[in-house]
Protein backbone atom coordinates (compact mmCIF):
# COMPACT_ATOMS: atom_id res chain seq x y z
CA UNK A 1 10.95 1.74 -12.55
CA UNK A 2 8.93 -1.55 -11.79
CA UNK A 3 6.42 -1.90 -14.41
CA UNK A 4 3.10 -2.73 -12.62
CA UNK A 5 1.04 -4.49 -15.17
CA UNK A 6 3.85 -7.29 -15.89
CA UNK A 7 4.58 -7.80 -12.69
CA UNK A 8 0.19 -8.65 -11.49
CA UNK A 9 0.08 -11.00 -14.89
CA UNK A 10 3.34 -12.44 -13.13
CA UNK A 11 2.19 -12.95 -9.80
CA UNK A 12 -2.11 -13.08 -9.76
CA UNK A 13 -3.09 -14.94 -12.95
CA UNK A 14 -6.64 -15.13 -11.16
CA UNK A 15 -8.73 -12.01 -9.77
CA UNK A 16 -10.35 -13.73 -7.33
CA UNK A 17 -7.52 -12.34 -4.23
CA UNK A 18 -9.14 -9.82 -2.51
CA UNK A 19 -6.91 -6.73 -2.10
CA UNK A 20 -7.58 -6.93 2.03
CA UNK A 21 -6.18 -10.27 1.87
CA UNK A 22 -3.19 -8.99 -0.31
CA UNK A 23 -2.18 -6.38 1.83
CA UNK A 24 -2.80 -8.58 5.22
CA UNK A 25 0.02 -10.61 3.66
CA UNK A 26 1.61 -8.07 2.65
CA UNK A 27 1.89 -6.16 5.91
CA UNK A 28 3.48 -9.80 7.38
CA UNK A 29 6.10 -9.89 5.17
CA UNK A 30 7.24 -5.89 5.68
CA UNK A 31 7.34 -6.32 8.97
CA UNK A 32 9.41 -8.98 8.87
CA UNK A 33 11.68 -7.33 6.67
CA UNK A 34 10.94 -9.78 3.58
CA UNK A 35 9.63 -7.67 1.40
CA UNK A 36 10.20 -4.91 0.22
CA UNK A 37 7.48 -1.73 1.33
CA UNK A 38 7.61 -0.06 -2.76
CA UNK A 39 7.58 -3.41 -4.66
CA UNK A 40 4.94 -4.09 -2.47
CA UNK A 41 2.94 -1.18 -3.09
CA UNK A 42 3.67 -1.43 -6.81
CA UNK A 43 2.03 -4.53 -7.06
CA UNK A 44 -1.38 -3.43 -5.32
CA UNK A 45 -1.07 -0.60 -7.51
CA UNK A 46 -0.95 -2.49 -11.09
CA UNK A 47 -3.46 -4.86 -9.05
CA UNK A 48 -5.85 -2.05 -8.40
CA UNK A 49 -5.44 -0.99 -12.06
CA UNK A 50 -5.48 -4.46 -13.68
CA UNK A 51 -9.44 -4.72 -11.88
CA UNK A 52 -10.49 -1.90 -13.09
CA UNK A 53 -9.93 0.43 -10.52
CA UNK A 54 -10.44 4.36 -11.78
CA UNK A 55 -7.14 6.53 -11.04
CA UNK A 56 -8.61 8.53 -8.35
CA UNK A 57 -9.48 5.31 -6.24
CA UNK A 58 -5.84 4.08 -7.08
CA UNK A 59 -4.27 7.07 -5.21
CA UNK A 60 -6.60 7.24 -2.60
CA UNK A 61 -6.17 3.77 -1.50
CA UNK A 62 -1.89 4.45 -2.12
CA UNK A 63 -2.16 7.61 0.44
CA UNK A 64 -4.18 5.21 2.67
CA UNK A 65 -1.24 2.69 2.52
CA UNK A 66 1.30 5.17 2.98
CA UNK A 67 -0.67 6.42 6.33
CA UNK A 68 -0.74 2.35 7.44
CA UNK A 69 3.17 2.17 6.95
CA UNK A 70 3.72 5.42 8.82
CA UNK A 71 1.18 3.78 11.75
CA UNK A 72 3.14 0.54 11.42
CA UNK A 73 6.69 1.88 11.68
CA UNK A 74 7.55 0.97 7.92
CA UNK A 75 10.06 3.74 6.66
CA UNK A 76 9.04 5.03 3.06
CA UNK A 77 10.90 7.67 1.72
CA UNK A 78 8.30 10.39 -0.70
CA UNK A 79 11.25 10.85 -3.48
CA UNK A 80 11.60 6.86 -3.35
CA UNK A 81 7.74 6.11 -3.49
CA UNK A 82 7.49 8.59 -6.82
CA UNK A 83 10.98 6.87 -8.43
CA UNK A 84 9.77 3.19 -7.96
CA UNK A 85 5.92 3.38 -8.07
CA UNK A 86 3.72 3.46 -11.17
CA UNK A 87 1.10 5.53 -10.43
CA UNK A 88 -1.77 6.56 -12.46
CA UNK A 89 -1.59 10.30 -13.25
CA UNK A 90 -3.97 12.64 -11.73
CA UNK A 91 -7.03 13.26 -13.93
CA UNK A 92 -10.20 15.44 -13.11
CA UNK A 93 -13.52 14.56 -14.07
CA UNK A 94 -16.07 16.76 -14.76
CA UNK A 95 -19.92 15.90 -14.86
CA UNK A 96 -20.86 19.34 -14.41
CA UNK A 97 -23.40 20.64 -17.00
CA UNK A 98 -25.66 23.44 -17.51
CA UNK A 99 -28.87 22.11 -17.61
CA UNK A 100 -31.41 23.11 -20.68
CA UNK A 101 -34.12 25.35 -19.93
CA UNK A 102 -36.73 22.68 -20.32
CA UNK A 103 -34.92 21.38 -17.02
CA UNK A 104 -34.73 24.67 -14.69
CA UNK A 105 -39.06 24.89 -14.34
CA UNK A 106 -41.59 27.50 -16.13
């Protein structure tokens, strides 16, 4: 399993790369068979994640990926994607409260 955080300290010491510019270049080099599509989306993963990025917005932007290589012709297989990709685990978040009486009116 590629371990996303050693591989952005690796590759982006700075944050200043803008993720559309990462997967622009990205999306070059797949299609010209230089890259390889799960390193690839490893590495905007632990990107993602190394700026902060909450979980939910990790695998949101990943599905969104996945639906660009599908669009683009770029085969990735699901079993593959889960073996090679570190992805955050899914967690819920709940804000949901029951407000005090004070709150509700007379």
């Amino acid at each position: 399993m590629l371990r996303s955080s050693r591989i952005v300290r690796l590759s982006w010491p700075s944050r200043s790369v803008s993720a559309s510019s990462l997967l622009t270049l990205w999306f070059h080099g797949l299609k010209a068979r230089k890259l390889d599509a799960y390193e690839a989306l490893d590495k905007f993963v632990g990107y993602l994640l190394a700026n902060g990025s909450a979980p939910k917005t990790v695998l949101t932007y990943t599905s969104a990926i996945k639906g660009l290589f599908r669009f683009e012709d770029i085969t990735v297989d699901s079993q593959k994607l889960r073996d090679k990709v570190e992805l955050p685990p899914k967690v819920e978040v709940s804000i949901d409260r029951i407000p005090p009486a004070r709150e509700c009116g007379p």
